[in-house]
Protein backbone atom coordinates (compact mmCIF):
# COMPACT_ATOMS: atom_id res chain seq x y z
CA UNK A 1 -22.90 -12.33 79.91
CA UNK A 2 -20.15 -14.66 81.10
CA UNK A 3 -16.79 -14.71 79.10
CA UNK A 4 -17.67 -17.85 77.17
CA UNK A 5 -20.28 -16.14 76.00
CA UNK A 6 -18.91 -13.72 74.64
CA UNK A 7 -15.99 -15.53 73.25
CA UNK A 8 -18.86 -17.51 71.06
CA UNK A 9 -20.38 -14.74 70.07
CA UNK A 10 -17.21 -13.07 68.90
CA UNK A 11 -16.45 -16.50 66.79
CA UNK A 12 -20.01 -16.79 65.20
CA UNK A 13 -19.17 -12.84 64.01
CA UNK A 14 -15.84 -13.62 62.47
CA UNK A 15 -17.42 -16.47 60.93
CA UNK A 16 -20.60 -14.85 59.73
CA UNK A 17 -18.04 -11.72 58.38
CA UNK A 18 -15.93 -14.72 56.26
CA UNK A 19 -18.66 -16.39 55.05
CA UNK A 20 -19.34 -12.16 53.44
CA UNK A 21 -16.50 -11.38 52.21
CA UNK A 22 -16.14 -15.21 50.28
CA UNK A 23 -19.83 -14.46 49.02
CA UNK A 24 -19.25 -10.93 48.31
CA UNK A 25 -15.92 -12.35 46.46
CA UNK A 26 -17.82 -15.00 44.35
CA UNK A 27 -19.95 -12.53 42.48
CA UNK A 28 -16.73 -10.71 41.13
CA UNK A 29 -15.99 -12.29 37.66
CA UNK A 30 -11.99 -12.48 37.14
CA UNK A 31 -10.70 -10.56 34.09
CA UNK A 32 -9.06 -12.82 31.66
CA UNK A 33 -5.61 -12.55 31.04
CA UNK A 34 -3.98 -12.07 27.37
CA UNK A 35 -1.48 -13.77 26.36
CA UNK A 36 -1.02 -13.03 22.98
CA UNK A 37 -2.09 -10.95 19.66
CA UNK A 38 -2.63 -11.87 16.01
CA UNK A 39 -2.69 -9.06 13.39
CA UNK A 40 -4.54 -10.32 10.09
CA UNK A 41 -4.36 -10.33 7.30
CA UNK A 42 -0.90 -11.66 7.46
CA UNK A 43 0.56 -11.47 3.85
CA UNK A 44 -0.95 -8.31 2.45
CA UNK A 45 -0.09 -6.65 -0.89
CA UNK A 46 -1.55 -3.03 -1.96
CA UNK A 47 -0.49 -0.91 -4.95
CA UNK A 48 0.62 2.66 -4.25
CA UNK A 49 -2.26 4.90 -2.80
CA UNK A 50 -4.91 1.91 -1.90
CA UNK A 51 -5.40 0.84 1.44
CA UNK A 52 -4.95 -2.35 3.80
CA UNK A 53 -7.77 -2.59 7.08
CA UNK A 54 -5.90 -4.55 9.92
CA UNK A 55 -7.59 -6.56 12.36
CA UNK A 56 -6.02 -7.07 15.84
CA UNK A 57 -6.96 -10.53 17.77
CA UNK A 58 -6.48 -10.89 20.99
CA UNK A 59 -6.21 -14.59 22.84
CA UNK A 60 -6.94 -14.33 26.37
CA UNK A 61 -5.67 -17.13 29.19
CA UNK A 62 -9.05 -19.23 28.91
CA UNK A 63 -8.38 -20.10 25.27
CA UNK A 64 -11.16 -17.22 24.38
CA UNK A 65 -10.71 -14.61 21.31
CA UNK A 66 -11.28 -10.71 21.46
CA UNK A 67 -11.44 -8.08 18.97
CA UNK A 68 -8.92 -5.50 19.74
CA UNK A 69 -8.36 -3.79 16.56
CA UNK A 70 -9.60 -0.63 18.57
CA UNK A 71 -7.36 -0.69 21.75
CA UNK A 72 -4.24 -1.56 20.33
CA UNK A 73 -1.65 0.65 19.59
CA UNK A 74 -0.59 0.55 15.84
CA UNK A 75 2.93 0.91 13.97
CA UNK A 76 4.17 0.62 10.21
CA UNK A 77 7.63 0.04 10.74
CA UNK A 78 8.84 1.94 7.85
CA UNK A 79 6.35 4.61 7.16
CA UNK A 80 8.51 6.05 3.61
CA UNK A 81 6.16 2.63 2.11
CA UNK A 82 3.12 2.69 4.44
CA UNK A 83 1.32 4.75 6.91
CA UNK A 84 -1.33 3.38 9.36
CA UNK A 85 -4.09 4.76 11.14
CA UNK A 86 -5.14 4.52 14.40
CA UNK A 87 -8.08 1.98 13.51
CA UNK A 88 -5.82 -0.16 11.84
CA UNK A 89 -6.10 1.43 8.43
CA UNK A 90 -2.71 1.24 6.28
CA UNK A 91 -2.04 3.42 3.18
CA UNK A 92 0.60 2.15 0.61
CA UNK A 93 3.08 5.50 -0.35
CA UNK A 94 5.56 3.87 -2.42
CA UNK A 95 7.07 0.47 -3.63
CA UNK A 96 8.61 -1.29 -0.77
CA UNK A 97 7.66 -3.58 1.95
CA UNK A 98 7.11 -2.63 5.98
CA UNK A 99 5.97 -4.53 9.08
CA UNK A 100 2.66 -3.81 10.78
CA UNK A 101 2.79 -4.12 14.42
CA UNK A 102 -0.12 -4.10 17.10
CA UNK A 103 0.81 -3.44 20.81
CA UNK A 104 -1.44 -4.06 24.02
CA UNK A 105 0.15 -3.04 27.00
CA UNK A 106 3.57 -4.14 26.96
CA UNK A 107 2.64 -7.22 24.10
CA UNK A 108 3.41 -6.77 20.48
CA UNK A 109 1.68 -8.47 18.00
CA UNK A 110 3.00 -12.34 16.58
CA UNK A 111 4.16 -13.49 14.18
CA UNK A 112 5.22 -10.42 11.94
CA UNK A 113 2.83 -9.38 9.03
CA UNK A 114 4.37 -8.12 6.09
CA UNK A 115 2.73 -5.22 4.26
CA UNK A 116 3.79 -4.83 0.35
CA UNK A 117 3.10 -2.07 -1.55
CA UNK A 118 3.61 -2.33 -5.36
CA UNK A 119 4.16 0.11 -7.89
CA UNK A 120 1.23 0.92 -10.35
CA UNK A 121 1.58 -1.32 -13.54
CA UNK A 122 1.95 1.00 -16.60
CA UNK A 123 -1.12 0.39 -18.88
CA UNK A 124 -0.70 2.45 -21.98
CA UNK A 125 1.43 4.89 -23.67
CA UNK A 126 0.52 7.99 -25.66
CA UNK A 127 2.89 10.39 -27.84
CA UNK A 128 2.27 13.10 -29.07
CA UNK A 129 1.74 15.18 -31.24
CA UNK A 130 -0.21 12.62 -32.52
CA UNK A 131 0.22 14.09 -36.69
CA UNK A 132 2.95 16.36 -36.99
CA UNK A 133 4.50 17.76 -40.07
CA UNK A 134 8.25 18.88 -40.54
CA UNK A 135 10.34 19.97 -43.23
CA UNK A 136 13.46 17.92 -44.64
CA UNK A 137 16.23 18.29 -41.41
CA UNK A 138 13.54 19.83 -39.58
CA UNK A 139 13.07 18.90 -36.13
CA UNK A 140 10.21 17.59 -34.01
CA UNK A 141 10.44 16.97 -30.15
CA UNK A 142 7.79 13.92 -29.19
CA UNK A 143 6.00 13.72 -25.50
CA UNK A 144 5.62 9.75 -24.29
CA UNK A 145 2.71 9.84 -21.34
CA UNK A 146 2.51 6.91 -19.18
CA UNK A 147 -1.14 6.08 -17.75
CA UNK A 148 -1.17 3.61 -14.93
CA UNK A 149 -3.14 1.07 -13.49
CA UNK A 150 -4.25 3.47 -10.98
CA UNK A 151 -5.34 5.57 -13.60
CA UNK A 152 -2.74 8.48 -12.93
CA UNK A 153 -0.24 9.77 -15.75
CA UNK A 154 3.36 10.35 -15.85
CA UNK A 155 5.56 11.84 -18.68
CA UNK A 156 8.20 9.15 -19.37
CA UNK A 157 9.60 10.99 -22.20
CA UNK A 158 13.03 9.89 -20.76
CA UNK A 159 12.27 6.76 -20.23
CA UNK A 160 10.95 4.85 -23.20
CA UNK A 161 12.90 3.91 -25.99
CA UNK A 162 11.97 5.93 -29.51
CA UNK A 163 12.20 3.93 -32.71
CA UNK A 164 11.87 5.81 -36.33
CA UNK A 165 10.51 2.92 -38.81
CA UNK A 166 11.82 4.18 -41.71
CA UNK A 167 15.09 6.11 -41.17
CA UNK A 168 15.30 6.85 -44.65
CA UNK A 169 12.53 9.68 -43.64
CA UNK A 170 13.17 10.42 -39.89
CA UNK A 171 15.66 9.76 -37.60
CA UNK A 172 15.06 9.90 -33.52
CA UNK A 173 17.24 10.51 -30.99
CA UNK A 174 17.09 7.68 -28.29
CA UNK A 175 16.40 8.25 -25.11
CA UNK A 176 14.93 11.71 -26.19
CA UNK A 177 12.30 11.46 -28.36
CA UNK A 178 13.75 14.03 -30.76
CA UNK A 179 13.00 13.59 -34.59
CA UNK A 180 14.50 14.69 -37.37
CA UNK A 181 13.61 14.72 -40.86
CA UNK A 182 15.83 13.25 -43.62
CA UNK A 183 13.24 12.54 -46.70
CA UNK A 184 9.92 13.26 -48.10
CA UNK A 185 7.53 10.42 -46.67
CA UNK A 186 6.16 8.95 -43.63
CA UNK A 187 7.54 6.86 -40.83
CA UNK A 188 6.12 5.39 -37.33
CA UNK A 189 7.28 6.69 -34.41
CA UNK A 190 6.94 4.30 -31.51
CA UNK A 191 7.95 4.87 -27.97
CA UNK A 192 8.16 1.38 -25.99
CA UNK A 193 8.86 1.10 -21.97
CA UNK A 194 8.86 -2.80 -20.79
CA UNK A 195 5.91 -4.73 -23.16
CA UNK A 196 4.13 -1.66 -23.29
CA UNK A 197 4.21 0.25 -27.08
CA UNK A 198 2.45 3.10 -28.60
CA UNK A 199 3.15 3.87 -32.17
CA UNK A 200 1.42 7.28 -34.17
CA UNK A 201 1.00 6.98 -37.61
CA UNK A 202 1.32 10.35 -40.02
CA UNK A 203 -0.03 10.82 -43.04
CA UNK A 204 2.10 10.93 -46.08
CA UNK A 205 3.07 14.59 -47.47
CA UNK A 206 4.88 15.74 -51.03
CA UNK A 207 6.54 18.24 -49.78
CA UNK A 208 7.94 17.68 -45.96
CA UNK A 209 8.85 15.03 -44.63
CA UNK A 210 5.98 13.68 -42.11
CA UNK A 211 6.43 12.16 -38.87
């Protein structure tokens, strides 16, 4: 085989190896790049002890959207008001506000979402003892319970304001809740926190003074 020959033949196999590795280099499909991520919602508000599911949106290079809620890496900035899973899951633990973050790699999650968790709203009031009977300058200490919109209870005793409605009867110490009997008769005691009241109504006695 003369050198010519040879020289061809080594050109048609560098050729014939290009034209490979450009086919073999088609059939890869390029990964899209991200270039940023959305958490939603994006103005949440939960009450203490619900929960908040996140959602984590990725937007790649090509102007296409991915779930990501799965592969980020989550963060509630202030964690005393709200905790958060690894799926994105947030728990309110008290009144207060934090920022939810999701991180890919070295992004972070824009713009900043806002997490609020309120306080339950108190719903009723109850005193008791609901029909007690004391003698004239006796004494009766009253309970107020709180129940709240999330249907737990709190003594708030200390809290609400007492009023006697007839202190010609009773008299009630304020905050305190402690009565004390003047007259022979009745009077309503109310306890009131905010616009919430709860009044108890005694029946009327001859001889002590009912509260």
């Amino acid at each position: 085989m003369s050198n010519f020959t040879r020289r061809l033949s080594g050109a048609f196999a560098v050729v014939a190896l290009c034209v490979l590795v450009l086919t073999g280099c088609s059939g890869v499909k390029k990964r899209s790049t991200v270039v940023s991520i959305a958490v939603t919602p994006t103005a949440p508000s939960i009450k203490v002890g619900a929960t908040q599911q996140f959602t984590a949106t990725a937007t790649n290079k090509n102007g296409t959207q991915t779930d990501v809620t799965s592969q980020v890496t989550w963060k509630s900035a202030t964690t005393a008001v709200a905790t958060i899973s690894a799926s994105g899951l947030a728990t309110g633990v008290t009144a207060g506000t934090s920022v939810i973050t999701a991180t890919l790699g070295t992004l972070v999650s824009t713009p900043p979402v806002t997490l609020t968790v309120t306080a339950p709203t108190l719903v009723s009031i109850a005193v008791t003892p609901v029909s007690p009977s004391i003698a004239v300058a006796g004494t009766q200490q009253f309970t107020a319970t709180g129940t709240y919109s999330d249907a737990s209870t709190a003594d708030i005793t200390s809290q609400v304001t007492w009023l006697s409605a007839t202190l010609g009867v009773a008299t009630i110490t304020s905050p305190g809740g402690l009565a004390t009997g003047v007259a022979v008769g009745t009077s309503n005691i109310t306890a009131t926190l905010g616009a919430t009241v709860s009044v108890n109504k005694a029946e009327p006695s001859r001889t002590s003074a009912k509260i």
